[in-house]
Protein backbone atom coordinates (compact mmCIF):
# COMPACT_ATOMS: atom_id res chain seq x y z
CA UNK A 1 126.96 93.97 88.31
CA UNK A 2 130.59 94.87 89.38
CA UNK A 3 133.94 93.97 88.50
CA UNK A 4 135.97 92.26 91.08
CA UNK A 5 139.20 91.06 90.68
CA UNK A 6 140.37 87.10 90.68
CA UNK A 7 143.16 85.15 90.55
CA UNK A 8 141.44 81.87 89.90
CA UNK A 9 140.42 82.13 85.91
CA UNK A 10 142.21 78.88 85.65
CA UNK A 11 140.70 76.70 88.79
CA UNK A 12 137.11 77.84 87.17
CA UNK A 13 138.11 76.87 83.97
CA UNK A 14 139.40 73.32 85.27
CA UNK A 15 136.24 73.21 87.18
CA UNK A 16 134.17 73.83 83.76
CA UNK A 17 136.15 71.28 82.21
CA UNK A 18 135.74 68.54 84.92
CA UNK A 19 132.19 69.09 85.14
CA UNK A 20 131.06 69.10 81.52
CA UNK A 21 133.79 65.68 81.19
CA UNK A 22 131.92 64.13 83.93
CA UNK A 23 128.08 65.01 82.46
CA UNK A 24 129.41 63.73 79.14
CA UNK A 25 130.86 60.69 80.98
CA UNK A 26 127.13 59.76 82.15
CA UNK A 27 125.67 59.67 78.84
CA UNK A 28 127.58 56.56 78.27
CA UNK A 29 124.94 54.99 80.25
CA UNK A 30 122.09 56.43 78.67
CA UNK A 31 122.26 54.46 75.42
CA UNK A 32 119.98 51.40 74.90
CA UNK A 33 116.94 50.83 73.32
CA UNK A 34 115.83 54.94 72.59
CA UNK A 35 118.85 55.12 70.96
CA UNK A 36 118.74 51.83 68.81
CA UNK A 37 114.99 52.95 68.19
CA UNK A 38 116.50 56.81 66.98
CA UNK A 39 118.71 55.64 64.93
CA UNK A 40 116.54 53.54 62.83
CA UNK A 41 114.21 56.22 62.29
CA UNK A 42 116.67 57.84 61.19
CA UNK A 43 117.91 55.36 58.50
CA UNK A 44 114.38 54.87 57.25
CA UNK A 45 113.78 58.47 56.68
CA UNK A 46 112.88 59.15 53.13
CA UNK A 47 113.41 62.75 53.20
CA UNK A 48 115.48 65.06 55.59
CA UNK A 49 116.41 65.08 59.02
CA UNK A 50 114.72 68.31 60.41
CA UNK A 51 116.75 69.45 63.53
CA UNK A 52 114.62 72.43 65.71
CA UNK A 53 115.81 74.11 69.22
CA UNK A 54 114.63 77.39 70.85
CA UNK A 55 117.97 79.53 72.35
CA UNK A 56 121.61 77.80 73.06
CA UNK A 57 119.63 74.43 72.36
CA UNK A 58 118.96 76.04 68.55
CA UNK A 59 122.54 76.98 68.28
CA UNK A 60 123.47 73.11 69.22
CA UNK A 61 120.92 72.04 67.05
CA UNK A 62 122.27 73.93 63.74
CA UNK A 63 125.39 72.13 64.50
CA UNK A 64 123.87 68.95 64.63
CA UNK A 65 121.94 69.64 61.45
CA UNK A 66 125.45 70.10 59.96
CA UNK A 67 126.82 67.41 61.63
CA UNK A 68 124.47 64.92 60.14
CA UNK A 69 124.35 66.23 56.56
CA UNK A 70 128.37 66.13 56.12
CA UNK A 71 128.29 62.58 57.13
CA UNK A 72 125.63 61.17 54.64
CA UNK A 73 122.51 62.07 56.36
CA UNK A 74 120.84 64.94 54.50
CA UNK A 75 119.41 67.57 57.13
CA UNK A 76 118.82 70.97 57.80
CA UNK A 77 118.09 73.17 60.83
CA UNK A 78 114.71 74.75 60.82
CA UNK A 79 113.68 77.73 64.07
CA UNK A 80 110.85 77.09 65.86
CA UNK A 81 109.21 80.34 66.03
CA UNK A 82 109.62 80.98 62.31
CA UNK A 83 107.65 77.46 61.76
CA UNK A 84 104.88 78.74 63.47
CA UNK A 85 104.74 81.53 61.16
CA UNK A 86 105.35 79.86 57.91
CA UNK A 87 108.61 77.62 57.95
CA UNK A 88 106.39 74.49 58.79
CA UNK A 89 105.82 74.31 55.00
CA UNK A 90 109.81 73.16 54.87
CA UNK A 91 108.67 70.18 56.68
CA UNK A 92 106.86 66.81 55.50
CA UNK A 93 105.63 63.84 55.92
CA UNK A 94 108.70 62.08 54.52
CA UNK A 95 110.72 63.75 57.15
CA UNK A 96 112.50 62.81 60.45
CA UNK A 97 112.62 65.70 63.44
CA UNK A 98 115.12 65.75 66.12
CA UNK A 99 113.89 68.18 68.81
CA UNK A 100 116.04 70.15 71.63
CA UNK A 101 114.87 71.54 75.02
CA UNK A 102 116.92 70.80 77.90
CA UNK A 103 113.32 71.34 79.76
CA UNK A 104 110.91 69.66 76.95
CA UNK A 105 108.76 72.56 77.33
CA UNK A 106 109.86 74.93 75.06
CA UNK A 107 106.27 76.63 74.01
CA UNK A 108 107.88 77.56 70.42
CA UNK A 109 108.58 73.69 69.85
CA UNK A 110 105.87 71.97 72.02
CA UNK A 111 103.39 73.96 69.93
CA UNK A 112 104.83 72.50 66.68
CA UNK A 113 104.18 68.66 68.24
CA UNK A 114 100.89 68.38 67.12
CA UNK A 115 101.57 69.94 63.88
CA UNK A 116 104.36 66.85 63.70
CA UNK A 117 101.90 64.38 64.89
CA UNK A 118 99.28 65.60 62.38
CA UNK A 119 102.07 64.71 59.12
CA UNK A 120 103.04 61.64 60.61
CA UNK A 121 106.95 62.60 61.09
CA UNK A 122 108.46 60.86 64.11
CA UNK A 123 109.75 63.41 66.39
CA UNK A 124 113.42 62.19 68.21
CA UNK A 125 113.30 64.14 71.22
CA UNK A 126 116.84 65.48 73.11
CA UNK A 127 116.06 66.78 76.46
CA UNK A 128 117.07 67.04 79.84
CA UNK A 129 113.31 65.70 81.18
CA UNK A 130 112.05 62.17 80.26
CA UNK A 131 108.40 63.56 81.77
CA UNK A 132 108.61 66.33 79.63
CA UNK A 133 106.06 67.34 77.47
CA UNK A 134 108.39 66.76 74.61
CA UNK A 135 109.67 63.58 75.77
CA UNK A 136 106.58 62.17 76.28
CA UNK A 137 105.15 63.08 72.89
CA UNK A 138 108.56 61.38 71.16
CA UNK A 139 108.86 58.71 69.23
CA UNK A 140 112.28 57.91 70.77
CA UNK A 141 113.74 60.47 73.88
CA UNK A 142 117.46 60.57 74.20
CA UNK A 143 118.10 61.84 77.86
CA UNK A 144 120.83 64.47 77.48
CA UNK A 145 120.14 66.08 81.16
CA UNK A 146 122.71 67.10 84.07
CA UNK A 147 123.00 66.98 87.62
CA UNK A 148 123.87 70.72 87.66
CA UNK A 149 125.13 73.08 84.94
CA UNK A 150 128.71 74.23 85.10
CA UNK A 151 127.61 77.79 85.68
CA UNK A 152 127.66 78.32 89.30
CA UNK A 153 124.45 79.90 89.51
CA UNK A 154 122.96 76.73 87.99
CA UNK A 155 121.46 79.01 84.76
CA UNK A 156 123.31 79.01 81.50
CA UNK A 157 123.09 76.33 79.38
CA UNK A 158 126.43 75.03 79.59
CA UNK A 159 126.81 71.06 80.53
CA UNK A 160 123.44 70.78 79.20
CA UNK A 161 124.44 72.00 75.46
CA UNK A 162 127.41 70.15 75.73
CA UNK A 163 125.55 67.12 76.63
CA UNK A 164 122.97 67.71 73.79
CA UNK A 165 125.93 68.15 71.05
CA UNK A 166 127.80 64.88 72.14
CA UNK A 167 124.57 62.80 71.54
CA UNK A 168 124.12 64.64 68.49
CA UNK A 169 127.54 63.57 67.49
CA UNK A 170 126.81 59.84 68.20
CA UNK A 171 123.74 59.64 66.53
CA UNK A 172 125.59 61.06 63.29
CA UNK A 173 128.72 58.50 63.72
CA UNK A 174 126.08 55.66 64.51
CA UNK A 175 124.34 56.70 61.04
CA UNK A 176 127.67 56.94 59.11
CA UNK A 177 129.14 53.39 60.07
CA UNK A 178 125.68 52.31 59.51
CA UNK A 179 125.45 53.83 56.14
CA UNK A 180 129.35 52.96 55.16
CA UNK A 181 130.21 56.05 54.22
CA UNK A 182 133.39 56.54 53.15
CA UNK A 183 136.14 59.16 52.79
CA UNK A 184 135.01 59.77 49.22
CA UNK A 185 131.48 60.61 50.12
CA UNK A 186 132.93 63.15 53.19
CA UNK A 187 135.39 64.50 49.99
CA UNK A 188 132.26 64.93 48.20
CA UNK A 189 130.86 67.33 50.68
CA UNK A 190 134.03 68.97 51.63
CA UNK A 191 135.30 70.42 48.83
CA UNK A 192 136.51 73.58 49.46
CA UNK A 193 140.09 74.51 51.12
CA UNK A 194 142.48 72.43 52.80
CA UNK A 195 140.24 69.95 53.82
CA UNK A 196 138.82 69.42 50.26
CA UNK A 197 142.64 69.40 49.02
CA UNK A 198 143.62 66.84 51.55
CA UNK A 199 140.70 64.58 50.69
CA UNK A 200 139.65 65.08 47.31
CA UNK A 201 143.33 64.53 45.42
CA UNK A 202 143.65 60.88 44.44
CA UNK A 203 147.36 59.21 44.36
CA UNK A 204 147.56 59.75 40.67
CA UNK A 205 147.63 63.30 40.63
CA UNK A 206 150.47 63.87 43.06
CA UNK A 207 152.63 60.34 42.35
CA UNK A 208 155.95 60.42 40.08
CA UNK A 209 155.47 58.51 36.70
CA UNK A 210 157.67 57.57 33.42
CA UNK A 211 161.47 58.13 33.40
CA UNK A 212 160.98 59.85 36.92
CA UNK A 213 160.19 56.25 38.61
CA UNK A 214 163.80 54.30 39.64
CA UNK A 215 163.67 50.76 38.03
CA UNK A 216 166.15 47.85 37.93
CA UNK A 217 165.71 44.51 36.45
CA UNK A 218 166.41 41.84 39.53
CA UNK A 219 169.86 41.16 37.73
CA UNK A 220 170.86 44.27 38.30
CA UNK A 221 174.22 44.24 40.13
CA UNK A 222 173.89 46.38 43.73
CA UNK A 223 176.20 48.84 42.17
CA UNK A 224 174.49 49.88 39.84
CA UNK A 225 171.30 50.14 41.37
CA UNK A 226 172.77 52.62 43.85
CA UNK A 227 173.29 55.08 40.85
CA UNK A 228 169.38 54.76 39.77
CA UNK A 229 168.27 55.71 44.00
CA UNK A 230 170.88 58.60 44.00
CA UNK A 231 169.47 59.70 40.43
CA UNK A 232 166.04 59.67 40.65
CA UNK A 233 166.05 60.86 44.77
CA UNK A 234 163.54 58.54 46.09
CA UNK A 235 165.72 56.90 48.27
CA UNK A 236 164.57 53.54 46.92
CA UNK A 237 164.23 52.07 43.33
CA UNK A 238 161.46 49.34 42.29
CA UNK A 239 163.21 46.05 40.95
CA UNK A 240 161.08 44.17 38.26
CA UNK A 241 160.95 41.06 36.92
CA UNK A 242 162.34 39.68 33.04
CA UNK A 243 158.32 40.34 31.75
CA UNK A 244 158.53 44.04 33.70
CA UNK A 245 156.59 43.11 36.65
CA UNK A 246 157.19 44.36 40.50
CA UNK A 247 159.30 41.71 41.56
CA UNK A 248 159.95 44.16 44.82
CA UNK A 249 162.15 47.25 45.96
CA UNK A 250 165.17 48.14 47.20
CA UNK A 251 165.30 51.28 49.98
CA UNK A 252 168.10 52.89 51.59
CA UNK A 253 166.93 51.35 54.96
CA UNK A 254 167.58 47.89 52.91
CA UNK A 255 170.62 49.67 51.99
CA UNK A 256 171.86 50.20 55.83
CA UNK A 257 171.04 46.23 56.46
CA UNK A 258 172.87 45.26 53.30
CA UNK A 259 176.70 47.19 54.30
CA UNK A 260 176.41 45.24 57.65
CA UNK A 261 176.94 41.87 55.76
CA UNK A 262 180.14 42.94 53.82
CA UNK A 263 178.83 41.94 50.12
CA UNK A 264 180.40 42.71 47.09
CA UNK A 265 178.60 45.89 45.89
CA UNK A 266 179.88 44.85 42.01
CA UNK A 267 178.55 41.30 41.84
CA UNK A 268 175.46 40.96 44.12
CA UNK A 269 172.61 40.85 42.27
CA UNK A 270 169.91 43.54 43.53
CA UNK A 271 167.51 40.51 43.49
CA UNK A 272 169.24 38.64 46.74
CA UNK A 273 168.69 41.97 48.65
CA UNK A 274 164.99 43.57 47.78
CA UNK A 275 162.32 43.63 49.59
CA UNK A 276 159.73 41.24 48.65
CA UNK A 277 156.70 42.70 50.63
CA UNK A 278 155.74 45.81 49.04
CA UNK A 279 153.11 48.27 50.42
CA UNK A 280 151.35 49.44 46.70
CA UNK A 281 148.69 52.17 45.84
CA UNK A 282 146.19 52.12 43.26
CA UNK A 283 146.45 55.06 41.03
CA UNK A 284 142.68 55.71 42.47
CA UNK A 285 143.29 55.58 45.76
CA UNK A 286 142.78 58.97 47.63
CA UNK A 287 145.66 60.23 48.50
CA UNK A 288 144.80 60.87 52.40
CA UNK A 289 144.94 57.02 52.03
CA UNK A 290 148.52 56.94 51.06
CA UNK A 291 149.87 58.57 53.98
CA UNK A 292 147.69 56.19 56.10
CA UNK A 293 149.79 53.65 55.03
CA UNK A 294 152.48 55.20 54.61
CA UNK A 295 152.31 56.06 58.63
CA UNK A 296 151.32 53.04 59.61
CA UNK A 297 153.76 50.40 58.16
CA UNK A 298 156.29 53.49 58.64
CA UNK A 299 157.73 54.13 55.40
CA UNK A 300 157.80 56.79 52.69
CA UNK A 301 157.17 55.00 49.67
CA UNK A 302 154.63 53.41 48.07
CA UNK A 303 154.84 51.79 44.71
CA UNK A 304 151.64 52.33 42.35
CA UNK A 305 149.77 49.52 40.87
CA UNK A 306 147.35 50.01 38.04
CA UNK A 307 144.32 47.13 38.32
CA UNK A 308 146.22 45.01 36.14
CA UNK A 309 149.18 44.57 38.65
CA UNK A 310 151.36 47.17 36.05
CA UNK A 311 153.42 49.66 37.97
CA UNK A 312 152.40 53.28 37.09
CA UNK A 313 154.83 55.43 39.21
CA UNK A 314 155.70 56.15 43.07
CA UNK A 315 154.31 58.42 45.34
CA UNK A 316 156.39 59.35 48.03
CA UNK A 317 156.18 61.43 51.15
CA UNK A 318 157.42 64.86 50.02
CA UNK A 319 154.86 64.42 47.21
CA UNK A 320 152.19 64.46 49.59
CA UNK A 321 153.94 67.58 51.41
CA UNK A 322 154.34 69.32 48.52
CA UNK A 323 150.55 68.71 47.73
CA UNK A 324 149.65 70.20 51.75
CA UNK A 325 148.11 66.51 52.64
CA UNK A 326 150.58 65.84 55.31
C-alpha cells in the first residue's frame, strides 16, 4: 500500500454521506409486517433482549443492546464465539435474540440457531440477505441490506452498519412509544453527569420560594407593583386574589403594552392589566419540562402550583441556567 496524495478528502466524504443517506432512505420501505411481527416479540419478552453480531455487525449490535435497555427494554449484548464456548448459559428461554450478519451466514451465529431453536427464544434476524441462512431460520427478518457499500472497493462494512444501527434505532423508539416511557424512566437510567442533572432535577429544587416570590393583591395600584418586579428581579410579579389565590401575573412585556395606553401608574389597579392566562409548574414537574414550556409559549416564567392550586414559588429561566439545564 502507498501513500498518494489527494485533494478530494471532502468530495469522498460528501460521497460517503450521500450514499449511506440514500441506503438509510430505502429502509423506509422495508417496514411492514416483519417489523410489526419484531416488535411484538419484543414486547412479549419476559426476560432480556439478547443482541449477538460477529465483527463491525457486533460493534452495531452492542450499541443496539444499549440502545434498547436505556429506553425501557432491558438487554444486553452477548459475542457469538464466546457463546459457543460457554456464554450460551446467559441466554434462556424467556429471552428475545436480535441477530446481525449483513450476509446471514456468519458460522459463529448460524451455529448458535439451533441452540436458539432448541430453548424456544425467537430469533429477530437483521441482515442484508432475506435467503440467508439466518433469515430464513428467523422468526421475523428485518432487511437492512445495500445496493453497494460506501467503500469503493465494495468491502468494509460501512452503509451496511449504518443501515443495521438505524433499524436498531426504530425498533427501540417503536418499543418506547409503545411502552410510554417517559422522561422519568430515561432519568432513571441516566443518572450520571449532565445528562442526569438536566433530567433528574425536578422544578422544586431549582424554583424561588417564600419572601423571594413577587406578590400583589389585584388591588394593588400599578405603582406599586413596579417596586415588588424591580425588588425581587423576576421581571414579573404574581397578582393574587382577596383568599391568596393566583388570580394572574403581571410581566415587564405586560409592562411595555401597558405605557402605550397612557394610564395613570398611581391609580390603576394591577388587576385591569395582568395577565389572566398563566403557564404554571407543578413543584414535581422535571425541570427539563419547564424549559419546554418555557420555549414554547416563549416566556421566562413560570408560576408554581402545588396540587391544591396554592402557589409555591417561581422558577425562572436563569434558575434553570444556573442549574446547567438550559
Amino acid at each position: 500500500m502507498t501513500d498518494k496524495p489527494s485533494s478530494n478528502f471532502s468530495s469522498s466524504a460528501m460521497r460517503t454521506i450521500t450514499m449511506e443517506a440514500e441506503a438509510v432512505s430505502a429502509l423506509t420501505g422495508r417496514i411492514g409486517a416483519d417489523f410489526e411481527r419484531a416488535c411484538q416479540l419484543l414486547l412479549a419478552c419476559r426476560g432480556r433482549v439478547i443482541v449477538t453480531g460477529m465483527g463491525k455487525s457486533g460493534h452495531i449490535g452492542c450499541k443496539i443492546a444499549a440502545t434498547l435497555a436505556s429506553t425501557g427494554t432491558p438487554a444486553f449484548f452477548v459475542h457469538p464465539g464466546e457463546a459457543s464456548h460457554g456464554d450460551m448459559g446467559m441466554i434462556t428461554r424467556e429471552d428475545a435474540i436480535i441477530a446481525l450478519s449483513n450476509s446471514g451466514e456468519v458460522a459463529e451465529v448460524v451455529t448458535l440457531l439451533p441452540l436458539l431453536k432448541r430453548l424456544g427464544s425467537p430469533v429477530i434476524a437483521l441482515t442484508g440477505n432475506p435467503h440467508s441462512t439466518l433469515a430464513l431460520a428467523a422468526d421475523a427478518h428485518l432487511n437492512t441490506g445495500v445496493e453497494t457499500e460506501a467503500c469503493p472497493l465494495d468491502l468494509a462494512p460501512t452503509s451496511s452498519t449504518t443501515t443495521a444501527l438505524v433499524m436498531g434505532d426504530a425498533l427501540a423508539i417503536a418499543l418506547l412509544e409503545q411502552r410510554g416511557f417517559t422522561a422519568e424512566d430515561f432519568a432513571f437510567s441516566h443518572p450520571g453527569g449532565t445528562l442526569g442533572k438536566k433530567l433528574l432535577l425536578k422544578v422544586q429544587d431549582v424554583m424561588q420560594t417564600g419572601d423571594s416570590v413577587p406578590s400583589v393583591d389585584a388591588a394593588t395600584p400599578l405603582s406599586q407593583a413596579l417596586l415588588e418586579i424591580s425588588n425581587k428581579g423576576l421581571g414579573m410579579t404574581t397578582v393574587t386574589n382577596a383568599d391568596g389565590r393566583l388570580a394572574g401575573i403581571f410581566t415587564d412585556g405586560d409592562l411595555r403594552r401597558t405605557l402605550d395606553q397612557q394610564i395613570d401608574i398611581n391609580n390603576t389597579p394591577i388587576a385591569s392589566l395582568m395577565s389572566t392566562s398563566t403557564k404554571t409548574a407543578n413543584p414535581q414537574m422535571l425541570a427539563a419540562e419547564a424549559l419546554r414550556i418555557m420555549e414554547e409559549h416563549e416566556i421566562t416564567s413560570l408560576v408554581v402550583l402545588d396540587d391544591s392550586g396554592e402557589t409555591r414559588g417561581i422558577i425562572h429561566l436563569m434558575h434553570l441556567l444556573h442549574a446547567g439545564i438550559a
